[in-house]
N, C-alpha and C. Protein backbone atom coordinates (compact mmCIF):
# COMPACT_ATOMS: atom_id res chain seq x y z
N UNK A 1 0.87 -1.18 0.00
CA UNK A 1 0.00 0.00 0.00
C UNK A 1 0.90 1.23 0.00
N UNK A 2 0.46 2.53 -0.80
CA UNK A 2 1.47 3.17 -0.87
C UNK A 2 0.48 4.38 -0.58
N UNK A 3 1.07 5.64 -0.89
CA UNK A 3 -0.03 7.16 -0.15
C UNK A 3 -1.10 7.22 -1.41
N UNK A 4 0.04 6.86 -2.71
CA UNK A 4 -0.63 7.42 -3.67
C UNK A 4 -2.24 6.48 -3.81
N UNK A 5 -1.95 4.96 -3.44
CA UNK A 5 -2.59 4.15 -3.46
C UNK A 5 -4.29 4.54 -2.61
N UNK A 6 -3.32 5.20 -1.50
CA UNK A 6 -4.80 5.62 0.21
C UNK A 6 -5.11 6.78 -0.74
N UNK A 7 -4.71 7.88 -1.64
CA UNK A 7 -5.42 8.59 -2.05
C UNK A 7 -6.43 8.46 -3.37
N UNK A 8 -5.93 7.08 -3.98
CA UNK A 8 -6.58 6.71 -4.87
C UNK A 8 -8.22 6.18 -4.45
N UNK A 9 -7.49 5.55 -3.42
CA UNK A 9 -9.34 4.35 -2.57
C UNK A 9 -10.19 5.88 -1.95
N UNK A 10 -9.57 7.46 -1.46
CA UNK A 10 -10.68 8.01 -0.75
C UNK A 10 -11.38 8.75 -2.50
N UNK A 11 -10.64 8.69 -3.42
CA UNK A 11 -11.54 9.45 -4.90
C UNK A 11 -13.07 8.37 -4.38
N UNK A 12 -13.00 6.93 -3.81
CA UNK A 12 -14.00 6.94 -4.31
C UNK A 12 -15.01 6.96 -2.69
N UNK A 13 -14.57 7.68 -2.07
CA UNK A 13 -15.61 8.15 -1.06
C UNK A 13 -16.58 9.49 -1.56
N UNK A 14 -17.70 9.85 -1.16
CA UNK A 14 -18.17 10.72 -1.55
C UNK A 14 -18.84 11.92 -1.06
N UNK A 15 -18.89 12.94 -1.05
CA UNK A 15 -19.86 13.81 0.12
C UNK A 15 -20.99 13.50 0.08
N UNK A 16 -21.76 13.54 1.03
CA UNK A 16 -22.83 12.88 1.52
C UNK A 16 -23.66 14.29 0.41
N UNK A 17 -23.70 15.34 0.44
CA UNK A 17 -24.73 16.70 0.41
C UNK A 17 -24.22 16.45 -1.40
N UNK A 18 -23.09 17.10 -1.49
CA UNK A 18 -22.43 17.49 -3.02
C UNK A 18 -22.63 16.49 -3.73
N UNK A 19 -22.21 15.23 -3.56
CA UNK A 19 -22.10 13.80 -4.50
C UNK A 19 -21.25 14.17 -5.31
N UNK A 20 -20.14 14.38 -4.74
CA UNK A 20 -18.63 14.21 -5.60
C UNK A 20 -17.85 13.94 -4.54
N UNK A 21 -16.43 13.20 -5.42
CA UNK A 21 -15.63 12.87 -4.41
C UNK A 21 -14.42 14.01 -3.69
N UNK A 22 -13.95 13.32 -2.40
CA UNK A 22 -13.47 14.63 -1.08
C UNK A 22 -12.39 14.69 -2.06
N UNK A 23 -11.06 13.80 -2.61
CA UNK A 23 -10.24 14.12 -3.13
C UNK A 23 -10.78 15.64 -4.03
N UNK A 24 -11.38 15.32 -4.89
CA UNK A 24 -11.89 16.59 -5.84
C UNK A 24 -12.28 17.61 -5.35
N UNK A 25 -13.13 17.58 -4.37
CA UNK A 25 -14.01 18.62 -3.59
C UNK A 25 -12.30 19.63 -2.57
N UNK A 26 -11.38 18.90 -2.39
CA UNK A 26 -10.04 19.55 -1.79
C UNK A 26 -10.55 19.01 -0.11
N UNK A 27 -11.79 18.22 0.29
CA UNK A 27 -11.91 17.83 1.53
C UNK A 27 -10.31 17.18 2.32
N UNK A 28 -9.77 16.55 1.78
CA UNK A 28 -8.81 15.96 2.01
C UNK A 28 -7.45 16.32 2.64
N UNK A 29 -7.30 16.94 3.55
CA UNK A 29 -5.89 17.59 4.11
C UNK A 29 -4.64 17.00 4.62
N UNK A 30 -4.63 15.73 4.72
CA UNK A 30 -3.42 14.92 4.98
C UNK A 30 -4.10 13.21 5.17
N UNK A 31 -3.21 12.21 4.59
CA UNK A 31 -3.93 11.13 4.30
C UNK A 31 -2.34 10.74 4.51
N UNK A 32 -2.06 9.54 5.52
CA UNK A 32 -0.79 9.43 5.69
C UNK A 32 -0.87 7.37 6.12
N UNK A 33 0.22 6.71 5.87
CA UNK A 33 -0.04 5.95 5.97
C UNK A 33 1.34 5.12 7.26
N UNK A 34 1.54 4.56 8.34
CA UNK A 34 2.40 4.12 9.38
C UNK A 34 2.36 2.48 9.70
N UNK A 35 3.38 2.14 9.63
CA UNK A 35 3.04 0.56 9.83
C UNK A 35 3.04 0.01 11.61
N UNK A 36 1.46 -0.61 11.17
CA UNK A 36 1.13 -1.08 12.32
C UNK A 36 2.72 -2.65 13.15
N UNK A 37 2.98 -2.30 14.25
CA UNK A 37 3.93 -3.27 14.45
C UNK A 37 3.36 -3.85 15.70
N UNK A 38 2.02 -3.68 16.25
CA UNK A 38 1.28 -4.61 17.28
C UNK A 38 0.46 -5.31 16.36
N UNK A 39 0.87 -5.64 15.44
CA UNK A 39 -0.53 -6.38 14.45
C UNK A 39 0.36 -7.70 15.00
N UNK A 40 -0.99 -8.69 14.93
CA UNK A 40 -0.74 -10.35 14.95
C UNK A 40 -0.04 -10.18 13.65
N UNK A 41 1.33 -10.93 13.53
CA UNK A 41 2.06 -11.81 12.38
C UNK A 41 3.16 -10.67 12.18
N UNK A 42 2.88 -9.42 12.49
CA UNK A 42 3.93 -8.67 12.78
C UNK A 42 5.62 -8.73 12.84
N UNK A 43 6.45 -9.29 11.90
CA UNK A 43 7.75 -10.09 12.22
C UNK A 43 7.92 -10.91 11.67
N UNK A 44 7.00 -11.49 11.03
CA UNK A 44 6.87 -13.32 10.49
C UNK A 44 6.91 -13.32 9.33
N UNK A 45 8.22 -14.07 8.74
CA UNK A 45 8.84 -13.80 7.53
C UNK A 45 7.40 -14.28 6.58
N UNK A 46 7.53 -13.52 5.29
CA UNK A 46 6.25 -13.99 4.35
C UNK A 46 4.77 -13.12 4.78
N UNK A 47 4.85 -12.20 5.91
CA UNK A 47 3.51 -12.12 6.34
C UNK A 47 3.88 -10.45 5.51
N UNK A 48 3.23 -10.10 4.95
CA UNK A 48 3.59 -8.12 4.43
C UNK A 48 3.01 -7.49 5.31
N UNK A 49 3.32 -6.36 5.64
CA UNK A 49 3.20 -5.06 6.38
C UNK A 49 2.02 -4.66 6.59
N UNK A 50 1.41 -4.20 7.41
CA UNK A 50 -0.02 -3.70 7.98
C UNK A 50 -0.09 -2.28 8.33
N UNK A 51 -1.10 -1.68 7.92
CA UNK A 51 -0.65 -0.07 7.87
C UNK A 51 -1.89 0.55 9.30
N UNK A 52 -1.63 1.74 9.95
CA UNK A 52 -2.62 2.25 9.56
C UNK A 52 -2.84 3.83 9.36
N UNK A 53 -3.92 4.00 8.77
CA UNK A 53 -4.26 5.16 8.01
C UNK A 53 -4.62 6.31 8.63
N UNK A 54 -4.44 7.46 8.74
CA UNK A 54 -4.47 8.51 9.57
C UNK A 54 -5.37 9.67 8.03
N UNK A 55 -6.52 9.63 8.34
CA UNK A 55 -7.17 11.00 7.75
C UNK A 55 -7.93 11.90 8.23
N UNK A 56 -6.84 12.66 7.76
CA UNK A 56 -7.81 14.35 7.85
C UNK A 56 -8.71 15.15 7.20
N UNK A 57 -9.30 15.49 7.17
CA UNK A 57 -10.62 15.92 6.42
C UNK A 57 -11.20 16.97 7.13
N UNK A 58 -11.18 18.14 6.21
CA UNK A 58 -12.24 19.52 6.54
C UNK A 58 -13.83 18.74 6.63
N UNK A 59 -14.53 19.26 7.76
CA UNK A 59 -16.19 18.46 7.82
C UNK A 59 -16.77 19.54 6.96
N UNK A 60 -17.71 18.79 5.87
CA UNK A 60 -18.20 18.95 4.97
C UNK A 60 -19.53 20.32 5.49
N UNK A 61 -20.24 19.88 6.64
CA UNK A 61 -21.50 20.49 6.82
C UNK A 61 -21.23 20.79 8.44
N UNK A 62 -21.97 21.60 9.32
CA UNK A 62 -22.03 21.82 10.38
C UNK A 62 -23.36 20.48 11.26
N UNK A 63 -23.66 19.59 10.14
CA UNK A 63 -24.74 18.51 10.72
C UNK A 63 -23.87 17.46 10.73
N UNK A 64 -23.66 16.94 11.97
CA UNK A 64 -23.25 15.94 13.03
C UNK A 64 -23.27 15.06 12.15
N UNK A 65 -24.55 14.30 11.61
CA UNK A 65 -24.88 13.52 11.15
C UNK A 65 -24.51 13.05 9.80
N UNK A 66 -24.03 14.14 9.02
CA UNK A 66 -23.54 14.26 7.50
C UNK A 66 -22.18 13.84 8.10
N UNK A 67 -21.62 14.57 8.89
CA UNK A 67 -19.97 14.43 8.96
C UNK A 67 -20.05 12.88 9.46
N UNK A 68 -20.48 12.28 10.20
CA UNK A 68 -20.60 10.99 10.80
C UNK A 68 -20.72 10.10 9.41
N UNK A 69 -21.47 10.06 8.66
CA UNK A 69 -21.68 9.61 7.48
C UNK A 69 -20.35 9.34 6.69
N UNK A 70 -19.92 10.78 6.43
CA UNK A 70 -18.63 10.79 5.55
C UNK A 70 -17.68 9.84 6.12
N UNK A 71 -17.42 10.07 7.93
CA UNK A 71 -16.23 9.47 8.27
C UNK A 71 -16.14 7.88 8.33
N UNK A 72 -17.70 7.34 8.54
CA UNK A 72 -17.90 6.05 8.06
C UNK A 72 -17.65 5.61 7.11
N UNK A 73 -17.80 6.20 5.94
CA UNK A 73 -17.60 5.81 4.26
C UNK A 73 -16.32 5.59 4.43
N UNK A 74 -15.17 6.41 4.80
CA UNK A 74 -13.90 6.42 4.55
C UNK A 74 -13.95 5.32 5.14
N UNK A 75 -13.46 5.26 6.63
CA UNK A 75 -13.41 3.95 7.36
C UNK A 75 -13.88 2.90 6.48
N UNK A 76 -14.82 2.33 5.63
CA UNK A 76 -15.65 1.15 5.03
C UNK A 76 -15.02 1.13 4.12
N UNK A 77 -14.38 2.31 3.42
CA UNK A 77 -13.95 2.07 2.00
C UNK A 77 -12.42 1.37 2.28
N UNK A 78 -12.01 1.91 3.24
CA UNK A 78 -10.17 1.72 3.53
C UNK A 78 -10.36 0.28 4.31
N UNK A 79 -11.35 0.09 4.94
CA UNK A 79 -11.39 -1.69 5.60
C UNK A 79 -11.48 -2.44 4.49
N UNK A 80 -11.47 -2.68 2.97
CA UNK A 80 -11.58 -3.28 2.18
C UNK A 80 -9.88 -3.85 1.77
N UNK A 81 -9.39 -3.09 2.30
CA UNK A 81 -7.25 -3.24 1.92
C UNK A 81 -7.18 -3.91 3.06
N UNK A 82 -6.33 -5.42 2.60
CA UNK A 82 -5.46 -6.10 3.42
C UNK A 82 -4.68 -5.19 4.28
N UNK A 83 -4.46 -4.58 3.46
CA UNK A 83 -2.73 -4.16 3.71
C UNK A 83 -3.05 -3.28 5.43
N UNK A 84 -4.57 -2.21 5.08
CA UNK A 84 -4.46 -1.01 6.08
C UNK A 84 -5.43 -2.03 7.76
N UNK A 85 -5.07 -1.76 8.73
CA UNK A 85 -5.19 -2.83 9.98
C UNK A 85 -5.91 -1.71 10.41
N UNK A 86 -5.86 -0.49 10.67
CA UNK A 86 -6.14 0.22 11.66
C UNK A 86 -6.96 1.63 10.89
N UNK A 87 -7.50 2.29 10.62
CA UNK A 87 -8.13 3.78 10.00
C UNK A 87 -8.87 4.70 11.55
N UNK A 88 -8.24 5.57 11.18
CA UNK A 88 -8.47 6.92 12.01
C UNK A 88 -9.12 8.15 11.25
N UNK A 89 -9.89 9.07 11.69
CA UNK A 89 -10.71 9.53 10.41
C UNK A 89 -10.44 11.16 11.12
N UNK A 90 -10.22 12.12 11.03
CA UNK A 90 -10.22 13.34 12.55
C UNK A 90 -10.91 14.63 11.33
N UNK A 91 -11.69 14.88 11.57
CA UNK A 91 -12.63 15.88 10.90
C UNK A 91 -12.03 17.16 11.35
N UNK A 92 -11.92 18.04 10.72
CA UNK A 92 -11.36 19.76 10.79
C UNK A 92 -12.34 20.50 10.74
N UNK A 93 -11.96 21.75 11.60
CA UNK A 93 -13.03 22.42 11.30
C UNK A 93 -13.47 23.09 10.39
N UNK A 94 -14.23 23.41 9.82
CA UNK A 94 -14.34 23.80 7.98
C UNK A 94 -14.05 25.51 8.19
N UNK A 95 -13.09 25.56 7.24
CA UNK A 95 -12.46 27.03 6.64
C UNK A 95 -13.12 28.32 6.20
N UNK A 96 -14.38 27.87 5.74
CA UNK A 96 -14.87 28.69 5.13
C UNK A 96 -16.62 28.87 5.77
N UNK A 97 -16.84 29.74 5.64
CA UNK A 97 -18.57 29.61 5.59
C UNK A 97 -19.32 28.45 4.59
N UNK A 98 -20.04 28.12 5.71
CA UNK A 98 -20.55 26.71 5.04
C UNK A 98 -22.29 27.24 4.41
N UNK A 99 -22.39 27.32 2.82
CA UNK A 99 -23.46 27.74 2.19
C UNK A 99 -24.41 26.76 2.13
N UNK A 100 -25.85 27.36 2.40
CA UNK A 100 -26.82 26.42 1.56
C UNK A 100 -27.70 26.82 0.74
């Protein structure tokens, strides 16, 4: 698993409100990837590396419930990789005035 790879799997997460993806939308502020070394098999020749994923993300809406949404998607989309053991999701506070 590589960064370019964790930034490839969040294109296909999506905003819950917009329906486009966070990569595009610029939601995305640091997406970093650390190898897990408390994972079972951890050491054991033949077993590959276990990551986990650290994302940051401006919250899309000031509703609890939208941002909860988004950070689930990520989480669901990134539990699909062998490779990532662990996903962390930490929502920012949004930059700008949020329009509706």
């Amino acid at each position: 698993m590589t960064d370019a790879e964790l930034m490839q799997a969040l294109r296909d997460c999506y905003d819950p409100l917009l329906k486009r993806n966070i990569v595009d939308l610029g939601l995305v502020r640091s997406a970093t990837l650390t190898e897990a070394t408390d994972v079972p098999g951890a050491g054991i020749a033949g077993v590959g590396p276990r990551y986990i994923a650290a994302i940051a993300l401006v919250a899309p809406s000031s509703d609890e419930t939208v941002n909860a949404q988004l950070s689930a998607q990520v989480e669901n989309r990134l539990a699909g990789f062998p490779a990532i053991w662990r996903t962390h999701v930490a929502l920012l506070p949004t930059p700008f005035p949020i329009l509706k």
